[in-house]
Protein backbone atom coordinates (compact mmCIF):
# COMPACT_ATOMS: atom_id res chain seq x y z
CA UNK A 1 3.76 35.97 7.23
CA UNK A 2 0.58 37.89 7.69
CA UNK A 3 -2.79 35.56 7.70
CA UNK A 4 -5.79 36.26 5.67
CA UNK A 5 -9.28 34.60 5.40
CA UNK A 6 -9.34 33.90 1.26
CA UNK A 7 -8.11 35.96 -1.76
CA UNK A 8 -10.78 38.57 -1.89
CA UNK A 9 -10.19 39.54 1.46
CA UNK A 10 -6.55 40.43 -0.01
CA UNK A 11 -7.41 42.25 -2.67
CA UNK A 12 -9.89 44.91 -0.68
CA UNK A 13 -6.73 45.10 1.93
CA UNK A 14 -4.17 45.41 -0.16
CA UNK A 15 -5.40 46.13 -4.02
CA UNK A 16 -2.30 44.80 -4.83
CA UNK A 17 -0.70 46.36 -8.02
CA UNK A 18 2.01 43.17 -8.12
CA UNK A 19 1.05 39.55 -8.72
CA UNK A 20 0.63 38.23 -4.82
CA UNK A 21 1.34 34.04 -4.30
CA UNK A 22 -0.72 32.73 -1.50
CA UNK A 23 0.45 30.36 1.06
CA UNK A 24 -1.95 27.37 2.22
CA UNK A 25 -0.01 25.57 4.60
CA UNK A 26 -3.20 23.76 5.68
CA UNK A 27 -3.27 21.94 2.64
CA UNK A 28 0.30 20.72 2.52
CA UNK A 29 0.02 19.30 6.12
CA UNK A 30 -3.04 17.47 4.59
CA UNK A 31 -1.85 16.06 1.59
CA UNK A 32 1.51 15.04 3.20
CA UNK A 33 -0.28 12.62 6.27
CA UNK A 34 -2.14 11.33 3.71
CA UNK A 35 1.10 10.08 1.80
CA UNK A 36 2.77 9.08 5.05
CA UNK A 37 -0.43 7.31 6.51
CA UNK A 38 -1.58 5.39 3.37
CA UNK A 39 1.03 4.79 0.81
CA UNK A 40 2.20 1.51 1.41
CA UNK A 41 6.20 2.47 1.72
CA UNK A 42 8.24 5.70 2.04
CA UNK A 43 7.27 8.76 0.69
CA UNK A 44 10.20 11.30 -0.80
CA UNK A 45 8.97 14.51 -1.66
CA UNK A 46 10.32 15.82 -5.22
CA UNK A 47 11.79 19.03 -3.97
CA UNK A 48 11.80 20.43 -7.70
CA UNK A 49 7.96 20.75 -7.77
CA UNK A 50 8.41 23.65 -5.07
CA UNK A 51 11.44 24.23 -2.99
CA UNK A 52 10.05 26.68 -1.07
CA UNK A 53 11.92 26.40 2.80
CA UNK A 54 8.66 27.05 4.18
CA UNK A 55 7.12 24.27 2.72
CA UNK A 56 9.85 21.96 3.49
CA UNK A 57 9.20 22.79 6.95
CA UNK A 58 5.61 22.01 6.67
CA UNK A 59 6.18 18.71 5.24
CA UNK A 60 8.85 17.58 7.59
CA UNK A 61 6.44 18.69 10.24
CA UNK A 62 3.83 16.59 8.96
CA UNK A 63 5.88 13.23 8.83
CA UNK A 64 7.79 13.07 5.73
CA UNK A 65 11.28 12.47 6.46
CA UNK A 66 13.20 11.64 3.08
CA UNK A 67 13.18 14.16 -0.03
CA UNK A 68 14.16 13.87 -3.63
CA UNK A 69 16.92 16.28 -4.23
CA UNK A 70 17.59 16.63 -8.28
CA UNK A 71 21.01 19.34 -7.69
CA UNK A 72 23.39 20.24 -5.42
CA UNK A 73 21.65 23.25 -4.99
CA UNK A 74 18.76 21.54 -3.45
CA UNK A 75 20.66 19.42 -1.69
CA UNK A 76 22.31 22.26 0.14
CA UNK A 77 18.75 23.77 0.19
CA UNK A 78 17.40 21.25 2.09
CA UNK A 79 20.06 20.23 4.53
CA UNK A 80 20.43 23.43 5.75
CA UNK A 81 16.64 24.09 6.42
CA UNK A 82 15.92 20.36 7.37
CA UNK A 83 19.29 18.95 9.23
CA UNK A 84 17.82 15.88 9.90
CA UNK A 85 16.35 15.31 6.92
CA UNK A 86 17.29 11.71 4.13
CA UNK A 87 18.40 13.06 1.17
CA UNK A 88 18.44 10.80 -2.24
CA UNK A 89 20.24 12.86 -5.21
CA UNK A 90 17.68 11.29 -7.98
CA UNK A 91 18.82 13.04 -11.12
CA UNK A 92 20.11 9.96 -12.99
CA UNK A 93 23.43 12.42 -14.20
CA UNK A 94 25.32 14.28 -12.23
CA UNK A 95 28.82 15.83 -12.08
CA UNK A 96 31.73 14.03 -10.08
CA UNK A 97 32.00 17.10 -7.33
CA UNK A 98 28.18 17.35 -6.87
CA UNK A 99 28.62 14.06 -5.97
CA UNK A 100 31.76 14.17 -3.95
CA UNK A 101 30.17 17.71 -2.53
CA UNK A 102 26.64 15.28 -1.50
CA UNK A 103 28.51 12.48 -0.04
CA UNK A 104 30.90 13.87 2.06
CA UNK A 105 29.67 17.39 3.15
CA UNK A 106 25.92 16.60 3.00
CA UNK A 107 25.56 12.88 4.12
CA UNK A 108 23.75 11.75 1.08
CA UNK A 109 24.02 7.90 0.67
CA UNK A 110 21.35 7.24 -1.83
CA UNK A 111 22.03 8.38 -5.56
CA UNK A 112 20.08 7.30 -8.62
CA UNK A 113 22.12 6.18 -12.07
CA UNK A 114 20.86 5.03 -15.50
CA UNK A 115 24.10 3.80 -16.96
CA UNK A 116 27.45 2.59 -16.59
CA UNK A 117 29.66 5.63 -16.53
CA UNK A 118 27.44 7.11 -14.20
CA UNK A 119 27.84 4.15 -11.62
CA UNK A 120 31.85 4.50 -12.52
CA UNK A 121 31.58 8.26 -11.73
CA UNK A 122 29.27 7.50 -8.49
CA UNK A 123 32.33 5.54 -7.36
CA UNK A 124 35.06 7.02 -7.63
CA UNK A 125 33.44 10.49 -6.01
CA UNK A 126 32.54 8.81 -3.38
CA UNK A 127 36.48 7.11 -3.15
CA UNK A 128 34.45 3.38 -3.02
CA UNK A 129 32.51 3.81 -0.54
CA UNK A 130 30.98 0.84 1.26
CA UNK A 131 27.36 2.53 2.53
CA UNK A 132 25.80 3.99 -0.75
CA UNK A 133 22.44 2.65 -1.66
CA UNK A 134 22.15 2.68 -5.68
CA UNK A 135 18.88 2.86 -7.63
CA UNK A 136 19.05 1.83 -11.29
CA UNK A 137 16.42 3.91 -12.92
CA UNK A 138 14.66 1.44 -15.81
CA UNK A 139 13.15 3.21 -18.82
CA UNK A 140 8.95 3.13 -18.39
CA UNK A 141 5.94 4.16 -20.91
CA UNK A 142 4.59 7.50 -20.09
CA UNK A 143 1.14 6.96 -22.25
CA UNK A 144 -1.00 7.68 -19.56
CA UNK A 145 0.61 10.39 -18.30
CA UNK A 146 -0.07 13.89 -19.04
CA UNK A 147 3.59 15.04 -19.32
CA UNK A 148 5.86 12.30 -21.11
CA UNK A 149 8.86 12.01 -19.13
CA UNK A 150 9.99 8.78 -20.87
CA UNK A 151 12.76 9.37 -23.16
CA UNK A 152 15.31 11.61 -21.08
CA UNK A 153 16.63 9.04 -18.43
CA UNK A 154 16.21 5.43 -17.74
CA UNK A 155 17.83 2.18 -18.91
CA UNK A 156 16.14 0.11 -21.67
CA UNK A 157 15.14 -2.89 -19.99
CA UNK A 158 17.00 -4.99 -22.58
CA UNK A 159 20.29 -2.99 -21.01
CA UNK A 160 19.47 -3.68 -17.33
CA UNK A 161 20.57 -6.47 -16.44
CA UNK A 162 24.55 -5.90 -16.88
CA UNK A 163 23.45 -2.75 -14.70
CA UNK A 164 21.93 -4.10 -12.13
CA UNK A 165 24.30 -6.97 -11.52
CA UNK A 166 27.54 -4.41 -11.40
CA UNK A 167 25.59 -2.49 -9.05
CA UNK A 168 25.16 -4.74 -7.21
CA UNK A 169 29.06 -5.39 -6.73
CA UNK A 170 29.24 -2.32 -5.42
CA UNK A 171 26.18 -1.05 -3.55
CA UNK A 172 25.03 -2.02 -0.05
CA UNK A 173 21.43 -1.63 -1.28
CA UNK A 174 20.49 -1.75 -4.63
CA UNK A 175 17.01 -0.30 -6.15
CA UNK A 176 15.07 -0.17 -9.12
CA UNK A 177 13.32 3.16 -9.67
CA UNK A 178 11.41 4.25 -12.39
CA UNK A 179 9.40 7.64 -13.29
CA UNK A 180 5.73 7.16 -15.77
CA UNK A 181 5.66 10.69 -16.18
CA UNK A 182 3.82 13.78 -14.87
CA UNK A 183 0.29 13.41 -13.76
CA UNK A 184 -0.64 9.99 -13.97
CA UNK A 185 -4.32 10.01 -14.90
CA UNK A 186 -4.86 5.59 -13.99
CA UNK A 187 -2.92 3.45 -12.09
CA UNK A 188 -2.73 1.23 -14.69
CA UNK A 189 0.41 3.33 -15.34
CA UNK A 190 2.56 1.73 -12.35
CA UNK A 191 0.91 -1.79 -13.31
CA UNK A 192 2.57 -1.30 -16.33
CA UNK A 193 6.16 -0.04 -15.42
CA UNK A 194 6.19 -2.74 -12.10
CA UNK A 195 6.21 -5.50 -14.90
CA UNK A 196 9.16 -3.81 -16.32
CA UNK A 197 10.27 -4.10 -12.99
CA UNK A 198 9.49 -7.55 -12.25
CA UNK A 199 11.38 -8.68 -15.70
CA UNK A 200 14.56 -6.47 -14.76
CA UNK A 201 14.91 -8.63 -11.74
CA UNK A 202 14.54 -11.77 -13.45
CA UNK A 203 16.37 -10.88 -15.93
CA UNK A 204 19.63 -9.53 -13.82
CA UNK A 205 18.83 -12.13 -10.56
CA UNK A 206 19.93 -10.27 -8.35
CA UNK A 207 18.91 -9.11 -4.71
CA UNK A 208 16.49 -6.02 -4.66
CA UNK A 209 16.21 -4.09 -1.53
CA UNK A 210 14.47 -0.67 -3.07
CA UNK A 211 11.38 -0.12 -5.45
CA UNK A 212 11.12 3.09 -6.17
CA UNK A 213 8.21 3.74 -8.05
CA UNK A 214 8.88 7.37 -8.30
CA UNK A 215 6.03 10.22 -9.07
CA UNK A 216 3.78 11.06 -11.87
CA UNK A 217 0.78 10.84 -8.52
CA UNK A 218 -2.31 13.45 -9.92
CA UNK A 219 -3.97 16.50 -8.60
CA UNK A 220 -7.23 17.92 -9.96
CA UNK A 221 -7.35 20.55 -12.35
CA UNK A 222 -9.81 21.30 -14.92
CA UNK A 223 -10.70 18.21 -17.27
CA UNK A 224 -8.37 16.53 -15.77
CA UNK A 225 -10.08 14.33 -12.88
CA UNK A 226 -7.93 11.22 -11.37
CA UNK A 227 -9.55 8.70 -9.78
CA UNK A 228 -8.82 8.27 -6.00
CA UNK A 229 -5.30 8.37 -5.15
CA UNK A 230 -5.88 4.78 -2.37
CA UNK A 231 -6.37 3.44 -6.20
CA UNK A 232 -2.74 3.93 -7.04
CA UNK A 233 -1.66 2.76 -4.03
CA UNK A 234 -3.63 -0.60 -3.77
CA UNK A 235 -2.64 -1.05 -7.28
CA UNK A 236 0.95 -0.44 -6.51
CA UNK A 237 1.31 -2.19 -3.22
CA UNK A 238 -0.27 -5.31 -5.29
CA UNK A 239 2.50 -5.33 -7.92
CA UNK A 240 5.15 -5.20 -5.46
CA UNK A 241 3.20 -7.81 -3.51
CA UNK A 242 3.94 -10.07 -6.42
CA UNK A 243 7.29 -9.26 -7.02
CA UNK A 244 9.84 -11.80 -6.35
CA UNK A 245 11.99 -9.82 -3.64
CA UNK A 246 8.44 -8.78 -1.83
CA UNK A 247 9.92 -10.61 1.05
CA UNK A 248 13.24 -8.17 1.15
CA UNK A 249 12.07 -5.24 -0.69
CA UNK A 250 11.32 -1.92 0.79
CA UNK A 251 8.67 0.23 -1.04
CA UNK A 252 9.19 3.65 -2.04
CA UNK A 253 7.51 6.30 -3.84
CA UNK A 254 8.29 10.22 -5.24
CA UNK A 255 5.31 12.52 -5.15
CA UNK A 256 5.67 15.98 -5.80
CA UNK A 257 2.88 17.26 -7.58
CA UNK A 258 0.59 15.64 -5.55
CA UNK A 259 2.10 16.99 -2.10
CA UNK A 260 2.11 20.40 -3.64
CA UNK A 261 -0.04 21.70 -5.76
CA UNK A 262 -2.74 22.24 -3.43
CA UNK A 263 -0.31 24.75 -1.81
CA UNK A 264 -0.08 27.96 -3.87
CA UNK A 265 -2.58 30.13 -5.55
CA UNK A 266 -1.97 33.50 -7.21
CA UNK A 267 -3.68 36.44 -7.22
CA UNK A 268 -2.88 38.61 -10.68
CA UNK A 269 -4.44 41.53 -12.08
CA UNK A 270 -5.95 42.57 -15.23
CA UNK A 271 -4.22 45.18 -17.13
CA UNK A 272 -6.39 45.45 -20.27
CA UNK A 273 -9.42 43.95 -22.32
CA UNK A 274 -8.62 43.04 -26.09
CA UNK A 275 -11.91 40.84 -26.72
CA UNK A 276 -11.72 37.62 -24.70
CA UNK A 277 -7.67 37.84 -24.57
CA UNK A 278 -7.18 39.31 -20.95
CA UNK A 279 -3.15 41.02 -20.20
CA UNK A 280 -2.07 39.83 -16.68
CA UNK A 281 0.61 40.67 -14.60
CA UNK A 282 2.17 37.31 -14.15
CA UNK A 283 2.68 34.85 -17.13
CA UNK A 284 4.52 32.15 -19.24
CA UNK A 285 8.14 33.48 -17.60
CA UNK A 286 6.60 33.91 -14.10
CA UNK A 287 4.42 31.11 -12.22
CA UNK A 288 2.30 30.49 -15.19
CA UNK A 289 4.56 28.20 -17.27
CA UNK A 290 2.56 25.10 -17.40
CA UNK A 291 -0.51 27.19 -18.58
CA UNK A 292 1.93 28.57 -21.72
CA UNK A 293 4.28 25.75 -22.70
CA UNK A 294 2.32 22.57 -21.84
CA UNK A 295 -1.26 24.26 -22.22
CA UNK A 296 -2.05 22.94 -18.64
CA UNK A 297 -5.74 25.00 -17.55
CA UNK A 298 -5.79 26.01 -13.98
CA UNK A 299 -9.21 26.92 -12.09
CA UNK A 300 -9.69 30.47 -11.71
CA UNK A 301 -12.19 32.72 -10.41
CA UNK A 302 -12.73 36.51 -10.49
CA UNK A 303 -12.53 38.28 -7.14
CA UNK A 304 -13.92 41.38 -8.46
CA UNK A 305 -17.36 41.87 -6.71
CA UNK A 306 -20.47 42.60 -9.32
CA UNK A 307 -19.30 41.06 -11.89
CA UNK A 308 -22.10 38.70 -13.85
CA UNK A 309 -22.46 34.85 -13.14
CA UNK A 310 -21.93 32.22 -15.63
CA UNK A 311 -18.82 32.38 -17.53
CA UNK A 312 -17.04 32.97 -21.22
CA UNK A 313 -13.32 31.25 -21.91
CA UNK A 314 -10.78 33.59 -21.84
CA UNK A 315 -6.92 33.60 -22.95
CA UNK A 316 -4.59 35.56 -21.10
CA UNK A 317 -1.51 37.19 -22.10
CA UNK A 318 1.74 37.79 -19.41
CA UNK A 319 3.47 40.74 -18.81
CA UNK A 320 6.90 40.62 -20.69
CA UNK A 321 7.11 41.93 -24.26
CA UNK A 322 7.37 38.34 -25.15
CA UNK A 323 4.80 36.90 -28.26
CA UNK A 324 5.22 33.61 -26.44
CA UNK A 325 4.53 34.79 -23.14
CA UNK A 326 0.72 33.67 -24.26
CA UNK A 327 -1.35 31.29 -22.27
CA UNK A 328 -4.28 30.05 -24.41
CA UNK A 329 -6.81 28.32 -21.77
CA UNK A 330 -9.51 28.79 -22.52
CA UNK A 331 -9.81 30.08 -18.76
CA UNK A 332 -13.72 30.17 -17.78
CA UNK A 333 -14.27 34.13 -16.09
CA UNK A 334 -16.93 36.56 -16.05
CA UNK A 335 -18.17 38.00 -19.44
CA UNK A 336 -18.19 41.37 -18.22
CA UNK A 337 -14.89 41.21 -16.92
CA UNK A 338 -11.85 44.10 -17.43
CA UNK A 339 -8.87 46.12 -16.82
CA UNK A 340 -8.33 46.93 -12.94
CA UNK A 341 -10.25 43.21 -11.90
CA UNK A 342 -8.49 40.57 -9.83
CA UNK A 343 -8.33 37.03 -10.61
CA UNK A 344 -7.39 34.31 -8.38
CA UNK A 345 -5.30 30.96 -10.52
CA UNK A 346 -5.38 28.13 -7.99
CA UNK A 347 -3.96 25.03 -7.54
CA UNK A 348 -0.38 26.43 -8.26
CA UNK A 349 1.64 25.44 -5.43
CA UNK A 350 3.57 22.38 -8.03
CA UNK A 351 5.72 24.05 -10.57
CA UNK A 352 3.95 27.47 -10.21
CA UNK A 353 6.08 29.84 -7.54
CA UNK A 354 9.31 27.57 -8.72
CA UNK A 355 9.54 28.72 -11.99
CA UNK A 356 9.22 32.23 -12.07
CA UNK A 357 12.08 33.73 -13.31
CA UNK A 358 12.99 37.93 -13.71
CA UNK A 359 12.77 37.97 -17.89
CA UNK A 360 12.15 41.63 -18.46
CA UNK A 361 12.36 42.93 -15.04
CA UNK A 362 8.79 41.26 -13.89
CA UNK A 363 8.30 38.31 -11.69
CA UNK A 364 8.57 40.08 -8.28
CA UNK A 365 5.55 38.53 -5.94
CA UNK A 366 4.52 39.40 -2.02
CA UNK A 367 3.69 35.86 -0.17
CA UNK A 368 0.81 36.13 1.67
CA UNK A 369 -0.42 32.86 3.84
CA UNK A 370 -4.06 32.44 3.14
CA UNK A 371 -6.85 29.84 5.24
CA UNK A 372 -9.20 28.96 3.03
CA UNK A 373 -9.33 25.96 1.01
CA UNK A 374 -7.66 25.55 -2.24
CA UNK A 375 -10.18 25.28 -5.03
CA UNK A 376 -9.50 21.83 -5.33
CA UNK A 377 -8.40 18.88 -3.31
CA UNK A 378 -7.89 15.21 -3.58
CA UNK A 379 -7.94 14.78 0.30
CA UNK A 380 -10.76 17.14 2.01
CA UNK A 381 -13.17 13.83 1.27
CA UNK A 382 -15.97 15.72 -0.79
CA UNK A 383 -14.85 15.03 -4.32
CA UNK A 384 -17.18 13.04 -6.08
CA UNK A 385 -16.15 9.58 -7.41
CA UNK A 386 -14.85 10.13 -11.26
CA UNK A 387 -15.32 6.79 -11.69
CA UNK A 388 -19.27 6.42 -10.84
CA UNK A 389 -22.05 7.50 -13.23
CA UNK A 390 -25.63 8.47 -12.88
CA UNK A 391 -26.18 6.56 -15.85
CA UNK A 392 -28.07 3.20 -15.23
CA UNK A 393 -27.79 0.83 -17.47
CA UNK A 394 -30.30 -1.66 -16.66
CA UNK A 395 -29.45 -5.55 -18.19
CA UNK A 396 -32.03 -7.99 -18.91
């Protein structure tokens, strides 16, 4: 993959006329030793955020040894590009052969289940197998999350403890696991579902060899600023501290946002003016999903020299025939901005290049590896403390 200094040094090479995703490698390595050298456990990476096999690479290169498949397709994705690599098939439902297929083709031991039948089904794919390590995935708030992901999968917790205990029967390690939803903006969030946790295990008293508290781990984007990620962690690694398995319990978590997003940018184009709605060439069916269905606002910057400073919010528009291919920001550009002007959408590298599909014969983009920094990052060490003030409040 050819190498180039920043965005705007692709754009005066190339002038590309297609959208063009660029590669940071840099910044996975980063974010991934951070995971493996502070979070107080094992770190799976969520291969759904991005399953790019260059990525993978990077990551396994960088110390993380154990990823969160959610398909058989990504469990076939990442044995064959990692060999070595721990699978755990997370998706709390699955079909008997993508279990059978895991288990005896792939070497997956760990699956996740949030009921009965599943744990039936886990069985008798696997022909009762004696060496599968079961997590029982309890139902958590997702209030301070930006994304809910709190009503899909999980057991209620009044429903756990029948779970727990007939997993038990049959696993030869059992976890808990649990999910608070998609960009976790306090860490109050895992205080919260680890009392869940600790009540489960009470409740069910039984043996607990996994905590899984799964992802929902920030990035930055624009208005949205975490605090420090050693936060979550200290807060986590004190809950399970006080947990009454501590003393057998391994720790575990699922980030996938936060190993990824720094990853990816994308250069796009501007194909016409129409007041302060800009038409791109990459959009709600291509890597900017999030932007059009969630109304998540990604940092952007113009690469077109001359333009004038300061900015004016902008909405952008894809480029399918598509109404709701519509991406309402505001996204903060150059006033004098137009058709033929580049634009670079950072931070993209979680749920960005993964989702692009070909809806109307678009979504074709050139890779390009780029070494700057992303335009954010929770791990260079020069963001500035969201939670201090320069206000004084002076008591008497």
């Amino acid at each position: 993959m050819h190498q180039y200094p920043d965005a705007l040094s692709v754009v005066r090479a190339l002038a590309p006329e297609e959208p063009v995703i660029l590669n940071r490698p840099h910044a996975a390595t980063r974010a991934a030793r951070f995971f493996v050298e502070k979070f107080p456990g094992k770190s799976l990476y969520a291969v759904k955020a991005n399953p790019s096999p260059d990525l993978l690479k990077v990551l396994w290169d960088a110390g993380v040894t154990h990823f969160d498949v959610a398909s058989i397709t990504e469990v076939r994705l990442v044995r064959a590009t990692l060999p070595e690599a721990v699978l755990c098939f997370m998706h709390p439902v699955k079909t008997p052969g993508a279990i059978a297929e895991a288990y005896r083709q792939h070497g997956v031991r760990v699956f996740s289940l949030d009921s009965q039948e599943e744990l039936e089904k886990i069985v008798e794919a696997t022909e009762n197998a004696s060496d599968l390590s079961l997590c029982v995935r309890l139902r958590v708030s997702s209030d301070y999350s930006e994304l809910s992901l709190a009503s899909k999968f999980g057991v209620d917790l009044a429903d756990a403890a029948p779970l727990l205990q007939a997993a038990r029967q049959v696993a030869d390690s059992l976890g808990i696991c649990f999910h608070v939803g998609s960009q976790a903006m306090t860490p109050f969030a895992y205080v919260q579902a680890m009392e869940r946790v600790r009540a489960a295990i009470v409740d069910a008293s039984v043996t607990i060899d996994i905590i899984d508290v799964g992802g929902g781990f920030p990035s930055v984007y624009p208005g949205m600023e975490p605090p420090p990620l050693e936060d979550y962690f200290g807060v986590i690694h004190r809950a399970a501290e006080s947990l009454p398995v501590s003393y057998s319990s391994e720790l575990w978590c699922e980030p996938g946002r936060a190993l990824c997003a720094e990853y990816n940018s994308l250069i796009v184009r501007v194909e016409k003016r129409r007041g302060n709605e800009l038409y791109i060439n990459d959009g709600a069916y291509g890597a900017l999903y999030d932007a059009a269905h969630v109304g998540w606002r990604f940092p952007v910057q113009c690469l077109t020299e001359g333009r004038s400073e300061g900015g004016e919010g902008f909405a952008f528009y894809g480029p399918t025939c598509d109404d709701a291919d519509y991406m309402e920001g505001p996204f903060q550009l150059p006033a004098d901005i137009k058709a033929g002007d580049y634009i670079e959408i950072g931070m993209l590298g979680a749920y960005g290049a993964a989702m692009k599909t070909a809806f109307n014969g678009f979504g074709q983009a050139q890779a390009i590896g780029a070494t700057d920094e992303p335009m954010a990052s929770l791990y260079r060490g020069d963001r500035a403390d969201p939670r201090q003030s320069d206000n004084v409040v002076s008591l008497r």
